[in-house]
Structure formats: C-alpha cells, structure tokens
C-alpha atoms as a PDB file:
ATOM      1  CA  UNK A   1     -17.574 -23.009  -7.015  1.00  0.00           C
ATOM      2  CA  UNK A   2     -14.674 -24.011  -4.709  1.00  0.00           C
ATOM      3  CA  UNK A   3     -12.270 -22.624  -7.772  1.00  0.00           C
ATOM      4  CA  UNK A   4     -14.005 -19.553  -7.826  1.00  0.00           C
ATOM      5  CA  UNK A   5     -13.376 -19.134  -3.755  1.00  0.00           C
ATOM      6  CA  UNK A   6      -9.822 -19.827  -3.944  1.00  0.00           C
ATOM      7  CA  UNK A   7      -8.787 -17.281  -7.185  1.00  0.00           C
ATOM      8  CA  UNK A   8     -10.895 -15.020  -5.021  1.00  0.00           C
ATOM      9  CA  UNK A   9      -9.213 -15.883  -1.786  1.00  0.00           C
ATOM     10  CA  UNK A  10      -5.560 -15.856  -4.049  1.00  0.00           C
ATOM     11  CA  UNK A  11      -6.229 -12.345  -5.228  1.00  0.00           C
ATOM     12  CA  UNK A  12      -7.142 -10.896  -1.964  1.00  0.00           C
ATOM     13  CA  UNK A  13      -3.890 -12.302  -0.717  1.00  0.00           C
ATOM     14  CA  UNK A  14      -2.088 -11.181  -3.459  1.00  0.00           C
ATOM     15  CA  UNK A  15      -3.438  -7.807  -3.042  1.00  0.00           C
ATOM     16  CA  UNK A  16      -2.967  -7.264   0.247  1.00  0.00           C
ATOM     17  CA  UNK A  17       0.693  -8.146  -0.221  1.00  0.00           C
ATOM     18  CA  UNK A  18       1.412  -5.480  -2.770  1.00  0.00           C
ATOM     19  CA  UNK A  19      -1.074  -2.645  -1.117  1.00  0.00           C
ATOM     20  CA  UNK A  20       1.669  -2.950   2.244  1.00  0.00           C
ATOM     21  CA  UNK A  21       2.908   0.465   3.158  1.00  0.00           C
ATOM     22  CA  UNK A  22       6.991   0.852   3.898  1.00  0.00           C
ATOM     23  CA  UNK A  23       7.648   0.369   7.638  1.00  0.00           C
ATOM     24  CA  UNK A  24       9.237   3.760   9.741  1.00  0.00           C
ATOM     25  CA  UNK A  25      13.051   4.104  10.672  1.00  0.00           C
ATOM     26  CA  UNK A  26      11.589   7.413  12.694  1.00  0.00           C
ATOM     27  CA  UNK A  27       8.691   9.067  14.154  1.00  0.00           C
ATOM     28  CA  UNK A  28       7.592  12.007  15.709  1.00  0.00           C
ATOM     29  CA  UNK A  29       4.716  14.679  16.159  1.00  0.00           C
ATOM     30  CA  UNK A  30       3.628  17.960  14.548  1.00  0.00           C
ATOM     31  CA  UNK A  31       5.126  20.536  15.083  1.00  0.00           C
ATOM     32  CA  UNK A  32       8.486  18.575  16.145  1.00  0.00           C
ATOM     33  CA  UNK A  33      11.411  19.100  13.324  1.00  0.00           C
ATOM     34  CA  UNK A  34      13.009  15.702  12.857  1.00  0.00           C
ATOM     35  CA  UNK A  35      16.212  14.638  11.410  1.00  0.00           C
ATOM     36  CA  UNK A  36      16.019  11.050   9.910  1.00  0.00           C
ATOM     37  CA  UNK A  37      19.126   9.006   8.174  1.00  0.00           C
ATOM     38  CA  UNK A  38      17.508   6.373   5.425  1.00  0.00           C
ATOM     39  CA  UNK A  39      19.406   3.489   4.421  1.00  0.00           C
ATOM     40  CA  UNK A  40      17.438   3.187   1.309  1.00  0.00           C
ATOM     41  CA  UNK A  41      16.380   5.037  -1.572  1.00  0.00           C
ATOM     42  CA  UNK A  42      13.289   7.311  -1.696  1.00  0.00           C
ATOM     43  CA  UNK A  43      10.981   8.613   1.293  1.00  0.00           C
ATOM     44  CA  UNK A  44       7.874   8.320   2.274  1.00  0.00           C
ATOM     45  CA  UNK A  45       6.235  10.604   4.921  1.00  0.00           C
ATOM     46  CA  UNK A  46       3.304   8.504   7.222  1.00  0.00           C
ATOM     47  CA  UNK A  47       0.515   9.905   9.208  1.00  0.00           C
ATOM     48  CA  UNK A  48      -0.424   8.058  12.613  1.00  0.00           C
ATOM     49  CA  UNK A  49      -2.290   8.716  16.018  1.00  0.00           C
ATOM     50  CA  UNK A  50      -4.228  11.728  15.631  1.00  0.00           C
ATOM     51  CA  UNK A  51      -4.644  11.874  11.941  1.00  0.00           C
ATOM     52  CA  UNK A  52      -7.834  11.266  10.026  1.00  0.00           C
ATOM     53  CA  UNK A  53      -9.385  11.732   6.694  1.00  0.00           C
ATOM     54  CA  UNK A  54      -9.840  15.467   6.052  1.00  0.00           C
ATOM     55  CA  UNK A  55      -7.114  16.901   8.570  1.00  0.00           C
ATOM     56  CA  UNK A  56      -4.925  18.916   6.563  1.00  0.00           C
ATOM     57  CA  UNK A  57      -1.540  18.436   7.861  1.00  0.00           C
ATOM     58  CA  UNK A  58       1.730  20.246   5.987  1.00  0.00           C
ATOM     59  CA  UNK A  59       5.372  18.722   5.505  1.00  0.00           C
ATOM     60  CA  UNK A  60       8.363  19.912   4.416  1.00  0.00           C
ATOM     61  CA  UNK A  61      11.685  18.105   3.411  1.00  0.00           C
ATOM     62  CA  UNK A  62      15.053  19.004   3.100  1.00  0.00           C
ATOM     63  CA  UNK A  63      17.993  16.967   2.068  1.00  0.00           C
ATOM     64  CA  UNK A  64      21.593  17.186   4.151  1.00  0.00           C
ATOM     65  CA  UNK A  65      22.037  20.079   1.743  1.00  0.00           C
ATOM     66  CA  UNK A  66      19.609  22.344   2.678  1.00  0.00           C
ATOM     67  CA  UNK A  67      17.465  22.158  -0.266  1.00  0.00           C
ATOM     68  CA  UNK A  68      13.805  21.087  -0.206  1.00  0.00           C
ATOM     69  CA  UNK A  69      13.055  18.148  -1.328  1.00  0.00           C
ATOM     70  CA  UNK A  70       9.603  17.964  -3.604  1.00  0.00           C
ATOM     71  CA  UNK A  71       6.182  15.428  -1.942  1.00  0.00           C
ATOM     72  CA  UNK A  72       3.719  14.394  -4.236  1.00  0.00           C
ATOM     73  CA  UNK A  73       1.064  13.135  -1.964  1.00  0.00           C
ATOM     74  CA  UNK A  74       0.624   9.117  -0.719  1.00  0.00           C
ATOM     75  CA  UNK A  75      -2.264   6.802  -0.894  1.00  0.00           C
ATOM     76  CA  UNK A  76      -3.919   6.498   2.086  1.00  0.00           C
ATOM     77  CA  UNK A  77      -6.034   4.240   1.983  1.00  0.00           C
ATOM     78  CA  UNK A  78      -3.059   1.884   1.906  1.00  0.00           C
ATOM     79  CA  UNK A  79      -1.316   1.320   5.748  1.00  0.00           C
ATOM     80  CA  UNK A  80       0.916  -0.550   7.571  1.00  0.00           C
ATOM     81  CA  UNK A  81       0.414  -1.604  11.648  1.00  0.00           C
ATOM     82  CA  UNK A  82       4.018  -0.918  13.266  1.00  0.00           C
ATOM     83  CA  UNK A  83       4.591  -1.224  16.898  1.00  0.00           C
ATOM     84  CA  UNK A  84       1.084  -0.582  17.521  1.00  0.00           C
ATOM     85  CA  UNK A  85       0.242   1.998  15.503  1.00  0.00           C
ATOM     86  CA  UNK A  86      -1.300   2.385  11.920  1.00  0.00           C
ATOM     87  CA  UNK A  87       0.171   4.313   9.790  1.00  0.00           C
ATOM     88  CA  UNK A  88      -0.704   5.724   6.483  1.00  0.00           C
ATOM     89  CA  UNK A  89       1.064   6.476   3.741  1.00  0.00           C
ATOM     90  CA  UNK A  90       0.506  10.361   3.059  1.00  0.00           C
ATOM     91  CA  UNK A  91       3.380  12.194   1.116  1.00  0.00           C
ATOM     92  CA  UNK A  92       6.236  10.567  -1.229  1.00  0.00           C
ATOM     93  CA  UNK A  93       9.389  11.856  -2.561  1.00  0.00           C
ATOM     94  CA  UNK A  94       8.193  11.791  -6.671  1.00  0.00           C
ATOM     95  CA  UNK A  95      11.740  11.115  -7.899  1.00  0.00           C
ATOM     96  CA  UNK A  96      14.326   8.355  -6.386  1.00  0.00           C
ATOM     97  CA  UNK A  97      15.526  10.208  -3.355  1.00  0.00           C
ATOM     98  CA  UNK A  98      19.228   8.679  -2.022  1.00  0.00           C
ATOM     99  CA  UNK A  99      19.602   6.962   0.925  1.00  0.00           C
ATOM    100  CA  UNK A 100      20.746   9.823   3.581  1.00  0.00           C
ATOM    101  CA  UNK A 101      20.286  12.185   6.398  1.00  0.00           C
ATOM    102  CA  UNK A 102      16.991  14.458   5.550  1.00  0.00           C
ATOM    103  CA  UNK A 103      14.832  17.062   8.084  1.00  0.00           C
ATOM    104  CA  UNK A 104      11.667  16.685   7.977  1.00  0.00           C
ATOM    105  CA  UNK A 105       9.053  19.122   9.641  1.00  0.00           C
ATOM    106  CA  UNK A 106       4.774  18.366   9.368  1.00  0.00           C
ATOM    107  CA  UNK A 107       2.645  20.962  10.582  1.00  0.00           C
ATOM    108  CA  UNK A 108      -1.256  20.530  11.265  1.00  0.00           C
ATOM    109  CA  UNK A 109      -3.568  23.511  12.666  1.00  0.00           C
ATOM    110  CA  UNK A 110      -4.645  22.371  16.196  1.00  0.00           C
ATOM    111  CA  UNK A 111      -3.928  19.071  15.918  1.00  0.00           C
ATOM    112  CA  UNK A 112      -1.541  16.586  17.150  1.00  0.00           C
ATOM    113  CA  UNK A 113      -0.419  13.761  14.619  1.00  0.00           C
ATOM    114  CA  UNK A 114       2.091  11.101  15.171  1.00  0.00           C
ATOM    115  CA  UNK A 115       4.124  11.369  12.023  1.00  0.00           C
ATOM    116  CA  UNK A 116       6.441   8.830  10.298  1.00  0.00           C
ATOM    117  CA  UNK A 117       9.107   8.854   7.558  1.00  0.00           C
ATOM    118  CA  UNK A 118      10.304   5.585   5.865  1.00  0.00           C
ATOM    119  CA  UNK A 119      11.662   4.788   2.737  1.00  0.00           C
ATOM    120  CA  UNK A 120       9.684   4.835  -0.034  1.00  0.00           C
ATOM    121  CA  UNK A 121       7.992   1.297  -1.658  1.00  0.00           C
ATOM    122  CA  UNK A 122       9.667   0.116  -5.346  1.00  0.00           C
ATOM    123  CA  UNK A 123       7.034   0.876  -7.396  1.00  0.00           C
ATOM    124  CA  UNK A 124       7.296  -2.259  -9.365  1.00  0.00           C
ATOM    125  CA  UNK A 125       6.952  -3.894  -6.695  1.00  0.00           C
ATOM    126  CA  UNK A 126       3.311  -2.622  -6.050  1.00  0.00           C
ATOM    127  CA  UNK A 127       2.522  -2.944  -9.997  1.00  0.00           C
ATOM    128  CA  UNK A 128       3.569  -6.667  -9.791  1.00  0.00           C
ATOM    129  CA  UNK A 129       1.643  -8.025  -6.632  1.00  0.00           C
ATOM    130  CA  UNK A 130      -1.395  -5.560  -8.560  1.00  0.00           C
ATOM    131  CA  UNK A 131      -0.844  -7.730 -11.748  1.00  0.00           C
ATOM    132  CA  UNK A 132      -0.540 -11.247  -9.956  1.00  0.00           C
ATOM    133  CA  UNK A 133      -4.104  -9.874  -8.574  1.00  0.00           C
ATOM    134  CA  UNK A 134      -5.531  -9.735 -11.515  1.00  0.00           C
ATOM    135  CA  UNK A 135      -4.118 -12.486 -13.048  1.00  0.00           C
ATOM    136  CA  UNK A 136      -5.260 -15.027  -9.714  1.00  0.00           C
ATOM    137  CA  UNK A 137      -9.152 -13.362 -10.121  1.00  0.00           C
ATOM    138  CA  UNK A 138      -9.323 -13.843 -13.663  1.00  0.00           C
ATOM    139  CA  UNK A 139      -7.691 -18.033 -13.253  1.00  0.00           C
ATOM    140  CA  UNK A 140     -10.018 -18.303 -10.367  1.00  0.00           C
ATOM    141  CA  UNK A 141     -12.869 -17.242 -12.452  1.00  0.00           C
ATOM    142  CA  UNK A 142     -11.511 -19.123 -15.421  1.00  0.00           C
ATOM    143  CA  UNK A 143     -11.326 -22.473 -13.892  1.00  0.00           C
ATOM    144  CA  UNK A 144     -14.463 -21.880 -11.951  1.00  0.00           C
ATOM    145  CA  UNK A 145     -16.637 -21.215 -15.427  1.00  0.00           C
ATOM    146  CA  UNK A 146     -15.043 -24.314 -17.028  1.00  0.00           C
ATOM    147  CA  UNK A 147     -15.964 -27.174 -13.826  1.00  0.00           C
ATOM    148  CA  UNK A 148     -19.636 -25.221 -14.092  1.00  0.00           C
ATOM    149  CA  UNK A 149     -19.809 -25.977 -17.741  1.00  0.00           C
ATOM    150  CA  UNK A 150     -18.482 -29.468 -17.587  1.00  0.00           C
ATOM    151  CA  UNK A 151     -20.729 -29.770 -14.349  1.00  0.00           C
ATOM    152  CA  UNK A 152     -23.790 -28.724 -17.065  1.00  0.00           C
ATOM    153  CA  UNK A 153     -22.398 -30.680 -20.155  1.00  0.00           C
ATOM    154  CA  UNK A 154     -22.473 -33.553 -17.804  1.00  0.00           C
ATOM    155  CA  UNK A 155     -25.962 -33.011 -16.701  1.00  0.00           C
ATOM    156  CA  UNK A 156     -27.362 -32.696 -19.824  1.00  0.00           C
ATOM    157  CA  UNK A 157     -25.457 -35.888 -21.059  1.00  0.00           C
ATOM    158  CA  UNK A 158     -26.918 -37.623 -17.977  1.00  0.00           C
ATOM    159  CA  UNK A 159     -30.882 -36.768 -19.352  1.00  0.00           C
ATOM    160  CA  UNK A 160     -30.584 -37.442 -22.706  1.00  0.00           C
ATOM    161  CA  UNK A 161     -29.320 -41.164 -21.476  1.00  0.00           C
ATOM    162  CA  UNK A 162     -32.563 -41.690 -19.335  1.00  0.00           C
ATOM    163  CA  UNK A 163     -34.779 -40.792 -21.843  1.00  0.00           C
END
C-alpha cells in the first residue's frame, strides 16, 4: 500500500510542477492600456483580483509594430500565486511571439480585473512534467500490485505449510 501512496504522492507532485502558470513582468486593470517589454519568447495574458469564472473580459495585443497580435484563449484552471495575488492563465499568443515591447489593452463590462501579461510557458515543458505524471501513477501502481501479490503468494504459501 505504502508504494501505491508514494506513485500517488510522486504524480501529484509531478503534476503540480508542470500545471505552474508563467509568472508577470507587468500588471494592470481593465480598461488601462499597458505597454509591456518581454525578455522572452511568447505571451501570455493573466486574469487576477476581480476576475471569476464566467466574466467575459476582452484583450487586444499589438506588437511594437502596430499590428495585432492573434490570443487563443489560456487554461484557467491552471494559476500561479505572485506577490499575493492568483493569477490565471486566460489568453496566449498561439504562435512563438519574440521577446519585445507589446500594448496590451483588456476590457470587461462593469467590472474591474487586475490583469497580467507574462511570457508564455514552453509547451514541452508542460507535456513533459504531464508525461512524468503518468509515468510516476502507473510505477506507483505497478509496484504497489506486485508487493500485494507477493504479500498473497506468501499467504497462501504460509496455509498450505500448516495444513
């Protein structure tokens, strides 16, 4: 059982480790048009303070260029606690953005959300800590089956020798 516990216990870990939202560079409200230098590639746009699940909030981003840049929306169901506030991750740039200077304006209808951007998570990097998940649950499970069927093998061993 104690096998079982720990693959569980590993996976969990290892889950929570690749489910980790990026952390901000800025933040600011709704309604508030932001300009935001990234050092690294992509860009994520996080909801805060304010935001909940069915508040339809709008962003728009434009690279130093002028042109808008396209969002496919986040997960978020996945967050990240920085300075004090959670923050999900709600809109991502769907191709490799480079690192820059980018304006970013959210918009919500009577509502005021705290509003992040960061750089975007490496996508491998989320499919790899999802795989070592997997991977820990099934060993866990694996190693917990076999000391159950040794446990029984023994068992059974031990009755036929009494009688």
């Amino acid at each position: 059982m104690l096998p079982l516990i720990i693959g569980i216990a590993a996976s969990v870990t290892a889950g929570a480790m690749g489910s980790v939202a990026p952390e901000p560079v800025a933040a600011f409200r709704t309604g508030e048009r932001a300009d935001v230098e990234l050092a690294e590639e992509g860009l994520t746009v996080l909801f805060g303070k304010g935001w909940k699940v069915g508040v339809s909030v709008r962003c728009s981003v434009h690279g130093a260029d002028g042109e808008p840049v396209r969002l496919t929306y986040g997960n978020t169901s996945q967050g990240v606690t920085f300075q004090g506030t959670k923050w999900y991750p709600a809109y991502e740039t769907s191709d490799p953005q480079p690192p820059g200077r980018y304006t970013v304006l959210c918009e919500a209808d009577g509502n005021d959300i705290e509003v992040a951007v960061a750089p975007s998570r490496e996508q491998g990097q989320g499919q790899l800590f999802d795989t070592l998940q997997y991977v820990t649950l099934l060993a866990g499970l694996a190693v917990s089956m076999a000391v159950m069927l040794l446990i029984f093998v023994l068992r059974q061993r031990s009755k036929r020798a009494r009688g």
